[in-house]
Protein backbone atom coordinates (compact mmCIF):
# COMPACT_ATOMS: atom_id res chain seq x y z
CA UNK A 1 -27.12 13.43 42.22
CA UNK A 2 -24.13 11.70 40.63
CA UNK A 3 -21.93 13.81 38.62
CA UNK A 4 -20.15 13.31 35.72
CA UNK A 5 -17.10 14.70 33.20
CA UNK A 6 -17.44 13.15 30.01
CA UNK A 7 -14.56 13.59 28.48
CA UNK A 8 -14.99 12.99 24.91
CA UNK A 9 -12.36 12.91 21.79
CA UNK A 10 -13.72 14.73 19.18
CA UNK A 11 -11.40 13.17 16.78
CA UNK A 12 -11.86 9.59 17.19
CA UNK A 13 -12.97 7.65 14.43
CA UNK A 14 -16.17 5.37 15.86
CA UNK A 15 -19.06 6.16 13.72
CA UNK A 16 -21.40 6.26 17.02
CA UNK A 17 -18.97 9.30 18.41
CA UNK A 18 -21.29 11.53 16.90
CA UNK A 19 -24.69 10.51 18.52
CA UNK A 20 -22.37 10.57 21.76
CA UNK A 21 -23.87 13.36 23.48
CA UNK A 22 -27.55 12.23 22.44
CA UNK A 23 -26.87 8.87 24.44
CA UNK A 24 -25.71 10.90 27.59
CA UNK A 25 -28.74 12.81 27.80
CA UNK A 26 -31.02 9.99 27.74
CA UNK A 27 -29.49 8.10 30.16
CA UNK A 28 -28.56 11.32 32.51
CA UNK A 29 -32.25 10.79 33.02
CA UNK A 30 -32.83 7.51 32.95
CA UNK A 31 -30.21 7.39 35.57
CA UNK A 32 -30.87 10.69 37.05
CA UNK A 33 -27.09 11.79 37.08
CA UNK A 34 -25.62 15.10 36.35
CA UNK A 35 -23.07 15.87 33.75
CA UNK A 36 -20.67 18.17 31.86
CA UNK A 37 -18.89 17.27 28.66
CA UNK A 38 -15.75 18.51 27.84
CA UNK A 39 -14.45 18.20 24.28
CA UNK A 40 -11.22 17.34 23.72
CA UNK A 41 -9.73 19.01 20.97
CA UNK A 42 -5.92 18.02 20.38
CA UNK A 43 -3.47 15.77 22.76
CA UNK A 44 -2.21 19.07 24.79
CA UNK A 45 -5.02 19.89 27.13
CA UNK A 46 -4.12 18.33 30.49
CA UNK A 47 -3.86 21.27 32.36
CA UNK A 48 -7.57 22.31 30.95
CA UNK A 49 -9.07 18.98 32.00
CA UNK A 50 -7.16 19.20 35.13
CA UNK A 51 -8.62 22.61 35.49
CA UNK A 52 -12.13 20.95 34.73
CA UNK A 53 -12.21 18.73 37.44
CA UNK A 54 -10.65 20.56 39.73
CA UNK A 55 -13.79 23.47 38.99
CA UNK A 56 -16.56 20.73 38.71
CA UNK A 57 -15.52 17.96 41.39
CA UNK A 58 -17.26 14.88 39.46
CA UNK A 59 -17.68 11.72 41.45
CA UNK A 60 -16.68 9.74 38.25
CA UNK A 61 -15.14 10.85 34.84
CA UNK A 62 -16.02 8.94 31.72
CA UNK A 63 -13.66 8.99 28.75
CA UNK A 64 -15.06 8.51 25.31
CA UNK A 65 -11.95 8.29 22.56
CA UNK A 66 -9.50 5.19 21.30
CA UNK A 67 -6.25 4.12 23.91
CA UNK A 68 -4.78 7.54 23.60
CA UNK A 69 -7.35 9.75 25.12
CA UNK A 70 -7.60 7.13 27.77
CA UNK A 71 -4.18 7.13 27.97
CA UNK A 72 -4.37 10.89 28.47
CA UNK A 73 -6.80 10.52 31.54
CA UNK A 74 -5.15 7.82 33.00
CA UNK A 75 -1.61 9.85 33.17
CA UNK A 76 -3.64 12.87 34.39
CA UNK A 77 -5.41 10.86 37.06
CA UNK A 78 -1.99 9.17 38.04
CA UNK A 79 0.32 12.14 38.65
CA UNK A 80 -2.08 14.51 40.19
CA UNK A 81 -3.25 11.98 42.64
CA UNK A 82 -6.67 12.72 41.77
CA UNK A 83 -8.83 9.65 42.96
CA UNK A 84 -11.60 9.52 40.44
CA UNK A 85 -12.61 6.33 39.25
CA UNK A 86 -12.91 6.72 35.30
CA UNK A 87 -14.69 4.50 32.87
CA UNK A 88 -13.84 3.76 29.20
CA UNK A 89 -16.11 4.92 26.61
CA UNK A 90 -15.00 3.37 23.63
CA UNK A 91 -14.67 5.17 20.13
CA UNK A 92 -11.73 4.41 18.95
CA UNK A 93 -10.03 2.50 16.21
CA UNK A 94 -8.80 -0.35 18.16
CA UNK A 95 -10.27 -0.01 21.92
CA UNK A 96 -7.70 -2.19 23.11
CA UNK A 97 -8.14 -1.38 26.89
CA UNK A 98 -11.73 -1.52 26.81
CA UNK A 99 -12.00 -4.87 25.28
CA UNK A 100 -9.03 -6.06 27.83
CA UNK A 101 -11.90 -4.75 30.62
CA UNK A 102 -14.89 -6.10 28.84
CA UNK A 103 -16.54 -3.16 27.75
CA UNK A 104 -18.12 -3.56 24.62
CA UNK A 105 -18.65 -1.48 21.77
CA UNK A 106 -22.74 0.04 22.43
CA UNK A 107 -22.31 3.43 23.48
CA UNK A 108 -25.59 2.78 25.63
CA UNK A 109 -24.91 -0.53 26.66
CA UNK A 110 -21.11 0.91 28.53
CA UNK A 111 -23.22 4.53 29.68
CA UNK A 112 -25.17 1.94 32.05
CA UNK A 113 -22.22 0.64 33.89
CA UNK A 114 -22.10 4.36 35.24
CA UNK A 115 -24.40 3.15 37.63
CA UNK A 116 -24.32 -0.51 37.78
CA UNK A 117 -20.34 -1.05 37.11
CA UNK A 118 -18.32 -2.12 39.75
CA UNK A 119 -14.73 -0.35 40.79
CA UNK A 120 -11.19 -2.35 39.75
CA UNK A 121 -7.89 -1.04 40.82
CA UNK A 122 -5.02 -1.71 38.13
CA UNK A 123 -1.65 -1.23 37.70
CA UNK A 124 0.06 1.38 35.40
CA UNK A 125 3.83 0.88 33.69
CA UNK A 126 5.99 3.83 33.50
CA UNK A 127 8.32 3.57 30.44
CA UNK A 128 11.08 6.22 29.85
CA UNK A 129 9.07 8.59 32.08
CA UNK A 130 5.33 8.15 30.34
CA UNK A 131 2.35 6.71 31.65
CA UNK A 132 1.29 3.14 29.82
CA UNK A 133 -1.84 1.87 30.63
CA UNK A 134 -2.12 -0.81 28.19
CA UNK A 135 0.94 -2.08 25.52
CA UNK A 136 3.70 -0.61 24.57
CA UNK A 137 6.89 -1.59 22.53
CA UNK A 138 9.66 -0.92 20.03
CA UNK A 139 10.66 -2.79 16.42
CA UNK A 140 7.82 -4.28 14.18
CA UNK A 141 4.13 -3.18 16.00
CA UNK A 142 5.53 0.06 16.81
CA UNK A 143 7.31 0.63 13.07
CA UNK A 144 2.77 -0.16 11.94
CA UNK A 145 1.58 2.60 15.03
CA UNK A 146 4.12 4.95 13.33
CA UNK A 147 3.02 4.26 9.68
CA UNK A 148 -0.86 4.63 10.99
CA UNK A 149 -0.23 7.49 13.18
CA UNK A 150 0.89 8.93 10.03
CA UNK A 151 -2.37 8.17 7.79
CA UNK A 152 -5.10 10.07 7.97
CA UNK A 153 -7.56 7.05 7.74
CA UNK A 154 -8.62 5.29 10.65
CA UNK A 155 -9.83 1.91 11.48
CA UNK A 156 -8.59 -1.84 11.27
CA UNK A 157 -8.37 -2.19 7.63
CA UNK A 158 -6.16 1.10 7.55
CA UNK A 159 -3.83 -1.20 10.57
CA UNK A 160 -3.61 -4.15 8.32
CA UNK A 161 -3.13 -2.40 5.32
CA UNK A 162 0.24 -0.99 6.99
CA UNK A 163 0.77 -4.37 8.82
CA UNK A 164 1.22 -5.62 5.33
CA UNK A 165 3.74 -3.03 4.32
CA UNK A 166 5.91 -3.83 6.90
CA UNK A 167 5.80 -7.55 6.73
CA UNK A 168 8.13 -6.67 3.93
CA UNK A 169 10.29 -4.79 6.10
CA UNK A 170 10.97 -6.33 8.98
CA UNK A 171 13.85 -5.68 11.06
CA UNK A 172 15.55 -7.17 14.19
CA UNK A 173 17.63 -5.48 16.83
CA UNK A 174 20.48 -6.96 19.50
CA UNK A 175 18.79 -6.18 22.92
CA UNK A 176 20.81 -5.85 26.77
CA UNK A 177 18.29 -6.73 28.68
CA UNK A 178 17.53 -6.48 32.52
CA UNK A 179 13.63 -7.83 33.74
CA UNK A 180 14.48 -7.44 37.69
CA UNK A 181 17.50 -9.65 38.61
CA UNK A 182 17.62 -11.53 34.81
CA UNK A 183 20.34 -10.67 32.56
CA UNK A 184 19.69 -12.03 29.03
CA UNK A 185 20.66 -10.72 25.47
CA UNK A 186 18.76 -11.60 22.19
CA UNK A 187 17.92 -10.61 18.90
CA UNK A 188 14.62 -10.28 18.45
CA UNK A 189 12.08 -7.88 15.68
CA UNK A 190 9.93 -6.76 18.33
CA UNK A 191 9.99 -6.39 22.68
CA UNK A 192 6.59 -5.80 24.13
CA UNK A 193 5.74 -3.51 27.58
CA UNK A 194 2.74 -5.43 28.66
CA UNK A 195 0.15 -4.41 31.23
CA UNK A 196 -2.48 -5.54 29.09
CA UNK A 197 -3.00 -9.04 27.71
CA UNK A 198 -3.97 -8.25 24.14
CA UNK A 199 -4.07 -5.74 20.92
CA UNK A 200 -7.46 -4.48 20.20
CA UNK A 201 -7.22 -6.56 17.32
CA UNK A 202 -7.81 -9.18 19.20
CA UNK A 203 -4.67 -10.88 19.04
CA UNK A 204 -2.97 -12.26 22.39
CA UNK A 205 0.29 -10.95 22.58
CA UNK A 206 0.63 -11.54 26.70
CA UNK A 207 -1.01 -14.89 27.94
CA UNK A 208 -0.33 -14.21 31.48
CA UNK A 209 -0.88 -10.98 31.34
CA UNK A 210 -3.33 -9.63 34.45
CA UNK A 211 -4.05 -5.86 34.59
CA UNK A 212 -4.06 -5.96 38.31
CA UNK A 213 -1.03 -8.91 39.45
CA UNK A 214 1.42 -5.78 40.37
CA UNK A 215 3.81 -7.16 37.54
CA UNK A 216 3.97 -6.40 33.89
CA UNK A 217 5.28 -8.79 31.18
CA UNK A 218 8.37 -8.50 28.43
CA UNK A 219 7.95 -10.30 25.26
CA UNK A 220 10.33 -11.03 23.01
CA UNK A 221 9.77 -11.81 19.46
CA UNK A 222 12.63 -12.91 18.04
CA UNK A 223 13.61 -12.83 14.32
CA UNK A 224 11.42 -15.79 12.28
CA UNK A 225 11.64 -16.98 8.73
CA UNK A 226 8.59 -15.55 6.76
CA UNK A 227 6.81 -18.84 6.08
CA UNK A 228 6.37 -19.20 9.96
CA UNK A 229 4.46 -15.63 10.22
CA UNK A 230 0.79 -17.50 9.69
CA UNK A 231 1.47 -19.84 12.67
CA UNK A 232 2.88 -16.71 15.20
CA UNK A 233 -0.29 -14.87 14.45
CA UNK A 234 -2.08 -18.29 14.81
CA UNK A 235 -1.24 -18.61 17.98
CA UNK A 236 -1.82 -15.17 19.25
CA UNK A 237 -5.08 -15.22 18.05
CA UNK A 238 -6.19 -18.32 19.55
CA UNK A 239 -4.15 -17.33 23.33
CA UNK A 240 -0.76 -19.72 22.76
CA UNK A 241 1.65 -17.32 21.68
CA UNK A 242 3.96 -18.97 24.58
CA UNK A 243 4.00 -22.18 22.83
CA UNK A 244 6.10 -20.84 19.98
CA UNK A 245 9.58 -20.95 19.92
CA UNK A 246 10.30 -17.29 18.60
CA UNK A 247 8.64 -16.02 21.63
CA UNK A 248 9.68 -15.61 25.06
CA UNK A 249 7.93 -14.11 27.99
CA UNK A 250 9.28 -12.65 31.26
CA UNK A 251 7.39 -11.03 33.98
CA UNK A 252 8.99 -8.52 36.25
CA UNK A 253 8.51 -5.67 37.98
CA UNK A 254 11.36 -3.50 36.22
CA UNK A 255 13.22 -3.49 33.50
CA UNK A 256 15.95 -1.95 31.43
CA UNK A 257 16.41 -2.73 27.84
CA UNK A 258 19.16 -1.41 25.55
CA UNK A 259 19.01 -1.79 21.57
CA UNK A 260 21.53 -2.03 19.26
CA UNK A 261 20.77 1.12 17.47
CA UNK A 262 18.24 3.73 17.90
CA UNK A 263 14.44 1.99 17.24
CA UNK A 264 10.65 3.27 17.80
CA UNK A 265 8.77 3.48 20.76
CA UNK A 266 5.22 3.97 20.85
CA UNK A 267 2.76 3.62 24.24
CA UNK A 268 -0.68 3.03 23.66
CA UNK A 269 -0.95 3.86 20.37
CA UNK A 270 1.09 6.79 20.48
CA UNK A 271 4.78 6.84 19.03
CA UNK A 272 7.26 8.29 21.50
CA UNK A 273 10.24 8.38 18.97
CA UNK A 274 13.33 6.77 18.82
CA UNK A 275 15.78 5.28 21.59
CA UNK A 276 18.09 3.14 22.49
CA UNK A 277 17.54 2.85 25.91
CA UNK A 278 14.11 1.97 28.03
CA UNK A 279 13.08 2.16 31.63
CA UNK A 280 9.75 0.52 32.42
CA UNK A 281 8.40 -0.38 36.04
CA UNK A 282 5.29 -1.19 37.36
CA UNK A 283 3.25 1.16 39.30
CA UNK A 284 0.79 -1.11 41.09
CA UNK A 285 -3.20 -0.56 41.70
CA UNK A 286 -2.34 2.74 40.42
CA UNK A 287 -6.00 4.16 39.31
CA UNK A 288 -9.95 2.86 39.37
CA UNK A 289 -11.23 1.97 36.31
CA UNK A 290 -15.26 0.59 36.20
CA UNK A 291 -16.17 -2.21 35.13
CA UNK A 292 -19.05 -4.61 34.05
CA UNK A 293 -19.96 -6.38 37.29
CA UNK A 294 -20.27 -9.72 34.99
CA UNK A 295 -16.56 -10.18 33.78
């Protein structure tokens, strides 16, 4: 029989996390696989889950939390070598990478791809040493991951209701920037580290953006009066955020960016801290994720 970790965030705010393990055991035997769940109890546990599938040897892990936890796996999965394919489970606020994969939200619905999903290779970004599976970035989005990392309320409305705070506080930065042989400077309130093609919110942030192209994208926001804020998120919304003239969008495969003055970095939903400096490269076909065979 198939066997599977579940790896599942006991913290994450989905209010189907709890029936979680009731789902797995149904469809252990409709599908007639074998599992063992490990919950995850706090952001410092790789060495235990390494330890788990080290002891347990699962043909396939499946990771049920928000972009951190799968975050968490994917870093694990990357630096030990360990060539697992791993599928999203989502239960988080946002579930950015598993709606840039096509995994909906039904708990059920994604536990069926564990047999009928099909295997994708994608790419990875390193940035200042961590593992980015998704977005990452410093100035205005990561200034709103801070604020919500921060809160202990969870969900979308809890995002927008610090999105709103910091409309009011917007600041911009002087960037050095290097995206492979390009030299450029700008100003700009926000640079993006994009794997990914959009926020789980939905809203586009990288048009070109493929998960599995062996490049990763910069985008640069740069500083825009107020009254032109409803037409930016317009366009990221509806997939034309390249079409504005306060954005700009390189693709490379490395890239060196120094700020001004010290700004925050988060990755995936997690803040990082503050830093001038950032090193991202790609790290191409780096893990397996599955996948709906339909995308």
């Amino acid at each position: 029989m198939r066997k599977v970790l579940f790896v599942v965030n006991t913290r994450s705010g989905n209010r189907e996390g709890g029936q979680i393990e009731f789902f797995i055991s149904q469809e252990s035997r409709n599908q007639q696989f074998e599992y063992l769940i490990y919950r995850l109890q706090s952001k410092s546990e790789e060495k235990s889950i390494k330890k788990e599938i080290e002891e347990y040897s699962p043909d396939m892990i499946a990771v049920a939390g928000g972009d951190g936890t799968v975050n968490l796996l994917s870093k694990i999965l990357y630096t030990e070598s360990i060539n697992i394919p791993f599928l999203i489970i989502p239960l988080g606020s946002a579930n950015g990478m598993a709606k840039e994969l096509g995994i909906g939200n039904r708990i059920e619905n994604t536990l069926k791809l564990i047999t009928t999903g099909v295997y994708k290779k994608i790419d990875l970004i390193k940035i200042n040493g961590n593992i980015c599976i998704h977005l990452g970035d410093v100035g205005f989005n990561a200034s709103i991951v801070k604020r919500f990392d921060k809160d202990p309320n969870r969900g979308l409305w809890t995002y927008a209701r610090h999105l709103f705070k910091e409309l009011f506080l917007i600041n911009d930065h002087s960037f050095n920037i290097l995206a492979d042989d390009v030299q450029i400077r700008r100003k700009a309130v926000s640079i993006t580290f994009a794997n990914a093609s959009k926020y789980g919110t939905g809203a586009v942030i990288n048009p070109s953006g493929k998960i599995d192209d062996g490049l990763f994208e910069l985008i640069i926001i740069k500083p825009f009066p107020k009254i032109h804020l409803l037409s930016i998120t317009w366009k990221m919304f509806i997939g034309r955020l390249q079409t504005s003239e306060f954005a700009e969008v390189f693709s490379c495969k490395k890239a060196i960016v120094q700020a001004s003055k010290r700004t925050t970095l988060q990755i995936d939903g997690e803040v990082i801290g503050k830093t001038k400096d950032i090193k991202a490269e790609i790290l191409p076909r780096a893990i397996t994720v599955i996948v709906s065979p339909v995308q």
